[in-house]
Protein backbone atom coordinates (compact mmCIF):
# COMPACT_ATOMS: atom_id res chain seq x y z
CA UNK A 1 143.49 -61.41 -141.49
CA UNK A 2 140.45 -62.28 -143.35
CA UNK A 3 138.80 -60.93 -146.47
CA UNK A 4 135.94 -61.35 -148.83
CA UNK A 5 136.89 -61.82 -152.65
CA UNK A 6 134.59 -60.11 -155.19
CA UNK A 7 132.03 -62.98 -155.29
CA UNK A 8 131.79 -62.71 -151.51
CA UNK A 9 134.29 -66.09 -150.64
CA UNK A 10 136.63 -65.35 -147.44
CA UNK A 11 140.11 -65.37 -148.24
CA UNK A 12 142.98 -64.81 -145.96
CA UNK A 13 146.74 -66.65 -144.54
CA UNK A 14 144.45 -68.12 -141.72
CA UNK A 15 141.65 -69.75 -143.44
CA UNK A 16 144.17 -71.08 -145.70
CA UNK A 17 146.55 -72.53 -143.03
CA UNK A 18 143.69 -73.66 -141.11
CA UNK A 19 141.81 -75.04 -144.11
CA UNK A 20 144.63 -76.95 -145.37
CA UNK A 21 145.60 -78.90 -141.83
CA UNK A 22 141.56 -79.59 -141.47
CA UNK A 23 142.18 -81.78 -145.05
CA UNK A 24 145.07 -83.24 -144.15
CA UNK A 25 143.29 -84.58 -140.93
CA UNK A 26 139.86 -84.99 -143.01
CA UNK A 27 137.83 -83.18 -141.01
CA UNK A 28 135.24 -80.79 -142.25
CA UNK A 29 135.80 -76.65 -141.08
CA UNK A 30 131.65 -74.78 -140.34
CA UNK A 31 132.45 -71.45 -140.59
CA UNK A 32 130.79 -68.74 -138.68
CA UNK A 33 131.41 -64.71 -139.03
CA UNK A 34 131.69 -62.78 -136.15
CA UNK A 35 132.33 -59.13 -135.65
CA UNK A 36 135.98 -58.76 -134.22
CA UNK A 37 135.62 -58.31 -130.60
CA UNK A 38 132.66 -61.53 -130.34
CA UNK A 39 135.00 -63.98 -131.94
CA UNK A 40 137.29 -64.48 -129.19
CA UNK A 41 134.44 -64.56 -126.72
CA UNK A 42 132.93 -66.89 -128.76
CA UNK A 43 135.61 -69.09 -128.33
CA UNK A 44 136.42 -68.51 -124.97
CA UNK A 45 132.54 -69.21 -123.69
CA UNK A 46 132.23 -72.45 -125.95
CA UNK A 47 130.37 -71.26 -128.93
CA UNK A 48 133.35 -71.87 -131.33
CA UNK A 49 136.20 -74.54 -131.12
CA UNK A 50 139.01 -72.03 -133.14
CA UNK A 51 139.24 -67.99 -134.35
CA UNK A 52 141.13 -66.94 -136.87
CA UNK A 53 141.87 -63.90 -138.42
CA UNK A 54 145.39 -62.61 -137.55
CA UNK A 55 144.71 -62.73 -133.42
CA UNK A 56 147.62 -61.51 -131.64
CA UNK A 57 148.88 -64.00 -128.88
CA UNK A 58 149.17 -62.28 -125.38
CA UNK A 59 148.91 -62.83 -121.89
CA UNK A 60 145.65 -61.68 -121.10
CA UNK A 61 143.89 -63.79 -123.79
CA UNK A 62 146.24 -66.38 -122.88
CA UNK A 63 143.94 -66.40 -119.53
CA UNK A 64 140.75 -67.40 -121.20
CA UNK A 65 141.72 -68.94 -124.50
CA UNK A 66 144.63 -71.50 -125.49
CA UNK A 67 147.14 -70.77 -128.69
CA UNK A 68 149.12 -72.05 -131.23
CA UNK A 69 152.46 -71.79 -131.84
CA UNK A 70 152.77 -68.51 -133.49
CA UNK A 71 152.68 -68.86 -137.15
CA UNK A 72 153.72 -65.46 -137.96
CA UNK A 73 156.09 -62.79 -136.17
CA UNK A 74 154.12 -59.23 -136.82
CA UNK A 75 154.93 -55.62 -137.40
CA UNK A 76 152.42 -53.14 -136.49
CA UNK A 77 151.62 -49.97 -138.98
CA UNK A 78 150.85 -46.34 -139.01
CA UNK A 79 149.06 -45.63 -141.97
CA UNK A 80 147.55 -42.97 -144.52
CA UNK A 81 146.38 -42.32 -147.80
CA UNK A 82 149.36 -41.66 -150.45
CA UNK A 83 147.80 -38.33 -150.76
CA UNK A 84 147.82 -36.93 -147.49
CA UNK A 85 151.47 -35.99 -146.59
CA UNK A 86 152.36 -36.97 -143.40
CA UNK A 87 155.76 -37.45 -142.26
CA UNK A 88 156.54 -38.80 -138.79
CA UNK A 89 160.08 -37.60 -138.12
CA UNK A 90 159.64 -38.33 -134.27
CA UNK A 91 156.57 -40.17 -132.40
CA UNK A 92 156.19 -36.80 -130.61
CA UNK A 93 154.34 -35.59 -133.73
CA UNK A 94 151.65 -38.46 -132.87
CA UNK A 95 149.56 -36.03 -131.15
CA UNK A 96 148.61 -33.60 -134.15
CA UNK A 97 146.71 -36.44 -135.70
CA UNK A 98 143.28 -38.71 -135.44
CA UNK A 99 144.58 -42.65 -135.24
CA UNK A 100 141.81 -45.39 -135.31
CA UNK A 101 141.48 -49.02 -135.43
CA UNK A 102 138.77 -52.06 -134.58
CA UNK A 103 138.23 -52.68 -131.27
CA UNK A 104 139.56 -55.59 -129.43
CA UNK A 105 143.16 -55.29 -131.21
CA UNK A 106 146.76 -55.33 -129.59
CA UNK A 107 147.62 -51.67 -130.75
CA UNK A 108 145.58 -50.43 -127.61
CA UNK A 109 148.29 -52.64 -125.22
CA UNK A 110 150.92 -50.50 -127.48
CA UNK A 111 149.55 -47.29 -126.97
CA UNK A 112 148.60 -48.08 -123.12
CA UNK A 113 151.72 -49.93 -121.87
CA UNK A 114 154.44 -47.43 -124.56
CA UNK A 115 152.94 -44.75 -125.90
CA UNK A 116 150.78 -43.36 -123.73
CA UNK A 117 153.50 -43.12 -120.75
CA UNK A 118 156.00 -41.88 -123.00
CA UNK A 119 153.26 -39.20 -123.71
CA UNK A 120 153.39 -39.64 -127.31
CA UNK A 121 149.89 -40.62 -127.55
CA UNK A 122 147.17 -40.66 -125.57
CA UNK A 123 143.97 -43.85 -125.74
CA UNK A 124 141.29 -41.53 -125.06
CA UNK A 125 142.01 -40.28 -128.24
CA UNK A 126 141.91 -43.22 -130.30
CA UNK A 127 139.18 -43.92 -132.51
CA UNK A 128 137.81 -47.34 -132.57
CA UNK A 129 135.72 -49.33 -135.54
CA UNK A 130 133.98 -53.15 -135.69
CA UNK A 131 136.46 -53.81 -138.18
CA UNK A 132 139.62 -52.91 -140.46
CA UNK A 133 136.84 -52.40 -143.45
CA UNK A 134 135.18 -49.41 -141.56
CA UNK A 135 138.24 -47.85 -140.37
CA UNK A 136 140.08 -47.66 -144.02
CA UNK A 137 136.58 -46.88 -145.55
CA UNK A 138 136.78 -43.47 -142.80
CA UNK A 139 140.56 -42.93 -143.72
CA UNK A 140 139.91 -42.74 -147.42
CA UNK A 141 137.26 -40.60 -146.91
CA UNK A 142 139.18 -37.95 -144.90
CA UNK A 143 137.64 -38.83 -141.17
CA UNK A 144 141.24 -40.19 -139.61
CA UNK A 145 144.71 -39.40 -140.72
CA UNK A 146 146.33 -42.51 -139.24
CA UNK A 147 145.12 -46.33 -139.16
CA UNK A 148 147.03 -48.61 -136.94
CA UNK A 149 147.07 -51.76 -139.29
CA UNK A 150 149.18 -54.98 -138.64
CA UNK A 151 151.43 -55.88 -141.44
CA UNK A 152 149.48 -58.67 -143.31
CA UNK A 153 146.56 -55.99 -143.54
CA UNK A 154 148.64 -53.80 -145.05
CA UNK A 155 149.81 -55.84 -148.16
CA UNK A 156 146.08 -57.39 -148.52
CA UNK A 157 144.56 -53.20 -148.71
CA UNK A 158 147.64 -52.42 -150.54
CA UNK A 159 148.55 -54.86 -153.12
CA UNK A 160 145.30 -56.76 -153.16
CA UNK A 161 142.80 -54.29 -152.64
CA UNK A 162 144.59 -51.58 -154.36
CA UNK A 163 143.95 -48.77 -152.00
CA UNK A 164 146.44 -46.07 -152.36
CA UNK A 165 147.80 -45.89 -148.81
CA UNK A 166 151.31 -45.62 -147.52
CA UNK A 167 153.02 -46.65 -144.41
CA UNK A 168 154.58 -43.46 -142.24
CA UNK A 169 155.96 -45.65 -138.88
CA UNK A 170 156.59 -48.94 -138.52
CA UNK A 171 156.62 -50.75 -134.91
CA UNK A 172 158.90 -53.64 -135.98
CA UNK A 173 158.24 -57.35 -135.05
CA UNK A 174 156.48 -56.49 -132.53
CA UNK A 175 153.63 -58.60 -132.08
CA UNK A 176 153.05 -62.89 -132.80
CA UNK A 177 150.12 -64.23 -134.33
CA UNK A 178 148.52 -67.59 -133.51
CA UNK A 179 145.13 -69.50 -133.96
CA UNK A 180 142.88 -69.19 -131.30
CA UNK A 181 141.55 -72.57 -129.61
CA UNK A 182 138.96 -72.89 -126.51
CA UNK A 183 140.91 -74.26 -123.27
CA UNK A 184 142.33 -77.30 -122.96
CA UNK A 185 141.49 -78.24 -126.81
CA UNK A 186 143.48 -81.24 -127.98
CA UNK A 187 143.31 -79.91 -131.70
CA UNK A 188 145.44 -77.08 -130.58
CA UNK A 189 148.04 -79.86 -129.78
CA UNK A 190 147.53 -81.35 -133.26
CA UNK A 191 147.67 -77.96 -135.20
CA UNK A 192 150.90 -77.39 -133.86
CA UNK A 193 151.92 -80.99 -134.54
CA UNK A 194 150.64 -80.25 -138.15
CA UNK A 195 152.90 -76.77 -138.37
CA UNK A 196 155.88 -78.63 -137.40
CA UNK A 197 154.78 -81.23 -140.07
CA UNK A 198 155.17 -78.39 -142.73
CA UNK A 199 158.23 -77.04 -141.39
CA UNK A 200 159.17 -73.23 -141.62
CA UNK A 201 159.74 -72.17 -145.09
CA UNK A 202 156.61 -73.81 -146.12
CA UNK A 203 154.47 -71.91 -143.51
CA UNK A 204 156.38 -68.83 -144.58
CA UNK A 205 155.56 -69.64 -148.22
CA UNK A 206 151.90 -69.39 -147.83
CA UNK A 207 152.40 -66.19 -145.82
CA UNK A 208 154.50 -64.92 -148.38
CA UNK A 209 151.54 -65.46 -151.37
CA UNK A 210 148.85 -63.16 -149.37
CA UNK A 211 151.48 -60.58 -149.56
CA UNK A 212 152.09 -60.06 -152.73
């Protein structure tokens, strides 16, 4: 997941990984922003060679796009603010509250394919945002008791951005998280040549750093 610092600079576990293999192969990264739900089209139609911002790998963008080896095994989060007391005893309890999240993001597959026919939650109800910065700004302001956040987002709003929320349900290890390359891209061959490079703790060491 990506964010801006206080002078504006993005910051994030993906630029960083991606940023550091594009200097060790000394080639030069042109960044473009894109709203979360044009990024992977922008890469599937041509317009971008690589997305990154904590893109969960599945099998339906699997169909259009081509991804690393996942860099990161994921854990999925119900959250609120500190101050509103919600305790989720039982997922039946789902139902008495608002959950939101951007559009375009693997919680929607959660809800659809476990959820939902479980009856725990329904996706009609779900209220969807561009992006994570809209849907905490509307939980801290009282408009949705529960964000769906992966866990990366979590420590950056929590120990980065110092916003006073708490996790109430955790979906554990649940999701993977890759980078995001156009078909048939040969640099997709050489990132993951370049993660093997690193090796494991090293990759997790970076990780690590955007959590604190």
């Amino acid at each position: 997941m990506l964010f801006k610092s206080a002078d504006g600079k993005l910051q994030g576990i993906d630029l960083e990984l991606f940023s550091s293999y594009c200097q060790s192969r000394h080639c030069k990264l042109n960044i473009t922003e894109y709203a979360w739900d044009g990024m992977l089209g922008a890469v599937a139609s041509g317009q971008a060679d690589v997305a990154f911002s904590g893109i969960s790998i599945t099998d339906k963008r699997k169909k259009v796009i081509d991804f690393s080896e996942p860099y990161y095994i994921n854990s999925f989060y119900l959250v609120s603010m500190a101050n509103h007391k919600i305790t989720l005893n039982n997922l039946n309890e789902l139902n008495q509250y608002s959950i939101g999240y951007p559009r375009g993001m693997a919680y929607s597959d959660l809800i659809k394919n476990d959820l939902e026919p479980k009856g725990y939650y329904s996706l009609s109800k779900v209220k969807l945002y561009p992006t994570y910065n809209e849907t905490m700004t509307d939980l801290k302001n009282g408009n949705l008791d529960l964000a769906f956040i992966e866990e990366p987002v979590y420590f950056t709003f929590k120990n980065k951005k110092k916003m006073p929320i708490e996790s109430r349900y955790v979906f554990k290890n649940v999701d993977q998280l890759g980078i995001a390359f156009k078909k048939g891209s040969p640099v997709r061959d050489d990132f993951n040549l370049w993660l093997k490079e690193q090796g494991p703790q090293k990759i997790s060491g970076i990780v690590d750093n955007w959590m604190k």
